[in-house]
N, C-alpha and C. Protein backbone atom coordinates (compact mmCIF):
# COMPACT_ATOMS: atom_id res chain seq x y z
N UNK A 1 -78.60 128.95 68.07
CA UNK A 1 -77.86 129.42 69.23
C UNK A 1 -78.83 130.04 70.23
N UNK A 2 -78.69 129.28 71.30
CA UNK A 2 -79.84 129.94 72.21
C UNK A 2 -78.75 131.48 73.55
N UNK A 3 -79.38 132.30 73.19
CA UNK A 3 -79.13 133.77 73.61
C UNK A 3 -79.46 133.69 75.45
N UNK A 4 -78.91 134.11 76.42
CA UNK A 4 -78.89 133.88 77.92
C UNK A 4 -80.16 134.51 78.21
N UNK A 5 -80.76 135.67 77.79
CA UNK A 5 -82.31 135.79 77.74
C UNK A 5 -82.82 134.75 77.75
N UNK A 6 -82.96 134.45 77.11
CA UNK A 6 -84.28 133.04 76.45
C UNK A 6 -83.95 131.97 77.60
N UNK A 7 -82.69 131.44 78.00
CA UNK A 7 -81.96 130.59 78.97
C UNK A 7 -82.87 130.62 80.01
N UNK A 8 -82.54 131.98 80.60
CA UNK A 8 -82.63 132.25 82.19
C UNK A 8 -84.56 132.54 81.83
N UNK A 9 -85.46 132.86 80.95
CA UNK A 9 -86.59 133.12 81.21
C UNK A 9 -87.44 131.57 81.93
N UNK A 10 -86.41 130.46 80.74
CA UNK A 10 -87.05 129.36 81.12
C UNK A 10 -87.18 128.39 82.65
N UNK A 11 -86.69 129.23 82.95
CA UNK A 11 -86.44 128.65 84.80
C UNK A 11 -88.05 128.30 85.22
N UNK A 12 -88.17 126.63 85.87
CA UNK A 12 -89.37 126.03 85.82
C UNK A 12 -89.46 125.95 87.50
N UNK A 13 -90.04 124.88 87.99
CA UNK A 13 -89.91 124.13 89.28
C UNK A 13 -89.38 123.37 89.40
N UNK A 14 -89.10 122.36 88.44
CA UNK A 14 -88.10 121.42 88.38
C UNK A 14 -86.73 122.00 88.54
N UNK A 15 -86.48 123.40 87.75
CA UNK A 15 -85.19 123.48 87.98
C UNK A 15 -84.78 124.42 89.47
N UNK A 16 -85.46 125.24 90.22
CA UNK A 16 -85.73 125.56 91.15
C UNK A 16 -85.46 124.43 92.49
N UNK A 17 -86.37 123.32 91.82
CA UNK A 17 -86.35 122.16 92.77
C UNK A 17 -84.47 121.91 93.10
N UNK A 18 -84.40 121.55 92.24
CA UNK A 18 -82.64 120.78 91.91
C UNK A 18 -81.72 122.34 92.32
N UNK A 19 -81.82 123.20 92.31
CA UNK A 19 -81.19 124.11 92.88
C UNK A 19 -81.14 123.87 94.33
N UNK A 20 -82.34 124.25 95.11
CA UNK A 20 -82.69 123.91 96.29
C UNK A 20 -82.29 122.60 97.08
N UNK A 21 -82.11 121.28 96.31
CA UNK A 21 -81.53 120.35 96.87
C UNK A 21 -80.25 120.62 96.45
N UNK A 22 -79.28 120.99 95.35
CA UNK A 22 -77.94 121.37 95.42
C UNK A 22 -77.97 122.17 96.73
N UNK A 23 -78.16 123.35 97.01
CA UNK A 23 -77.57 123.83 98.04
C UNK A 23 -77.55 123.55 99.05
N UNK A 24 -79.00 122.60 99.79
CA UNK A 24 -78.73 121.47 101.09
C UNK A 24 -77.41 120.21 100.70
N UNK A 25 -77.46 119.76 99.69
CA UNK A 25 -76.63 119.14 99.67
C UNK A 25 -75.08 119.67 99.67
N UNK A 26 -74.79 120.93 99.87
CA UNK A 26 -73.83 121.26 99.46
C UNK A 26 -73.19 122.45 101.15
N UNK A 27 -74.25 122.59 101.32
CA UNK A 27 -74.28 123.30 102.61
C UNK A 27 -74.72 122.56 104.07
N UNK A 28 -75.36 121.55 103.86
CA UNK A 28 -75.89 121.05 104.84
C UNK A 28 -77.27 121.92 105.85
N UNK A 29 -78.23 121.15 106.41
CA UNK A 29 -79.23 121.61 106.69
C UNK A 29 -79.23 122.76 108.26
N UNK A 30 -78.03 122.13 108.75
CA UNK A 30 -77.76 123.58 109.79
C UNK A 30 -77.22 124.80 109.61
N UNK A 31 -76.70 124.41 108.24
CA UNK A 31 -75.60 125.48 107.90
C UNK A 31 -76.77 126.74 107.03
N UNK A 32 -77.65 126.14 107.06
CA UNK A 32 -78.37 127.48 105.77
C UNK A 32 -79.05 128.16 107.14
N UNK A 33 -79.48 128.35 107.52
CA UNK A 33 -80.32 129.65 109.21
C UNK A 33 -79.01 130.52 109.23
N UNK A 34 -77.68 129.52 109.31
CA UNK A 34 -76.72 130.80 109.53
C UNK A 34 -76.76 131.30 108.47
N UNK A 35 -76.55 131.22 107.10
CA UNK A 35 -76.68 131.50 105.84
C UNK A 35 -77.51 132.89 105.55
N UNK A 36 -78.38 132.42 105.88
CA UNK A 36 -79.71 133.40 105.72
C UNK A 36 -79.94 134.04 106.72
N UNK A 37 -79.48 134.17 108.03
CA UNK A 37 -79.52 135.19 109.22
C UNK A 37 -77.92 136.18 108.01
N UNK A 38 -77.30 135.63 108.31
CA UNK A 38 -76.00 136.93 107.78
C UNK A 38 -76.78 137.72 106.41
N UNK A 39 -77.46 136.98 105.18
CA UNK A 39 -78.04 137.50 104.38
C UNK A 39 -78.39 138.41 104.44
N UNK A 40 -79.53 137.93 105.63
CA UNK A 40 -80.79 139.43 105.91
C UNK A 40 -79.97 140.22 106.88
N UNK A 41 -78.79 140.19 107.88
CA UNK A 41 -78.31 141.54 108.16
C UNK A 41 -77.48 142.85 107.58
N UNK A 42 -77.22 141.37 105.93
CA UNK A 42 -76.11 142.40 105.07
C UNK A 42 -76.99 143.12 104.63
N UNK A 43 -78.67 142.56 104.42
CA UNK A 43 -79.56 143.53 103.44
C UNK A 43 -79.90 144.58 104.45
N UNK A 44 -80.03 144.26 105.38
CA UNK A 44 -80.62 145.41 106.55
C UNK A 44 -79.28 146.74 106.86
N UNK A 45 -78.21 145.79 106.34
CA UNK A 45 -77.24 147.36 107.23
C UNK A 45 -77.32 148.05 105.77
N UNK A 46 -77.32 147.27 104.43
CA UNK A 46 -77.16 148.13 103.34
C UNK A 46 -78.63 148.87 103.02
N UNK A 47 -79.83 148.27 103.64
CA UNK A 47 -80.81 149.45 103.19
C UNK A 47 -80.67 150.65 104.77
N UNK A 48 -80.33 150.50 105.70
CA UNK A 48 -79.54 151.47 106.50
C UNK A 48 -78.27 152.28 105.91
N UNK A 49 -77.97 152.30 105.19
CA UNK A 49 -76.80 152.82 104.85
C UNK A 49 -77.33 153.83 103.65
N UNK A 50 -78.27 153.00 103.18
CA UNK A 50 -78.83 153.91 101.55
C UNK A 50 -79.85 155.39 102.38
N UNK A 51 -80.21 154.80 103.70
CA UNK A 51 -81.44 155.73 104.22
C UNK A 51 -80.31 156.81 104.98
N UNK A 52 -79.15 156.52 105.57
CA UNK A 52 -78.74 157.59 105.91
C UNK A 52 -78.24 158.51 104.66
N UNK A 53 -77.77 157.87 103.73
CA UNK A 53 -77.55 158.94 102.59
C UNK A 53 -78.19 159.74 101.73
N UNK A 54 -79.63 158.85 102.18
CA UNK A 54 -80.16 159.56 101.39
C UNK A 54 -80.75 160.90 102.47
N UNK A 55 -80.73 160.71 103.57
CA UNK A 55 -81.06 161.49 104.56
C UNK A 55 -79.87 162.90 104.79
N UNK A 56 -78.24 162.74 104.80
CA UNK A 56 -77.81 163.57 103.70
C UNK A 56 -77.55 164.19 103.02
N UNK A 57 -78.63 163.45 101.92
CA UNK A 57 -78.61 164.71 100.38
C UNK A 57 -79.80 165.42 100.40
N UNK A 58 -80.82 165.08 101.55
CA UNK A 58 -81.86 165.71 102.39
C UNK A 58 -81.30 167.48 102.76
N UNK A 59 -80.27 166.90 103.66
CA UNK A 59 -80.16 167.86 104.57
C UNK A 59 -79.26 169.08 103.51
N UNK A 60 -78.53 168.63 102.82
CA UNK A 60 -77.33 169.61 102.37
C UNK A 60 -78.35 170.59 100.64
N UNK A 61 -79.51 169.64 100.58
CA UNK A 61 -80.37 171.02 99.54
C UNK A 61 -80.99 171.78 100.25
């Protein structure tokens, strides 16, 4: 019985590769810029969001 550790360590280029063409194939090649512009603004407002809180728990010790 192979355990999801052992699974997920084995991730190669080949399977990387076939990921990467699933998702053009599945998204189409204009559709991923929008994809990945919304990505990086969800990561940008959520590491904005972590810096005001942590800014905060700054102010209130």
């Amino acid at each position: 019985m192979i355990s999801g550790s052992i699974f997920l360590g084995m991730i190669g280029p080949w399977q990387i590769a076939l990921i990467v063409v699933l998702i053009l194939l599945l998204f189409g090649g204009k559709k991923i810029p929008e994809l990945m512009r919304g990505l990086g603004s969800g990561i940008k407002e959520f590491k904005d969001a972590s810096k005001e809180e942590d800014e905060e728990n700054v102010k209130e010790k």
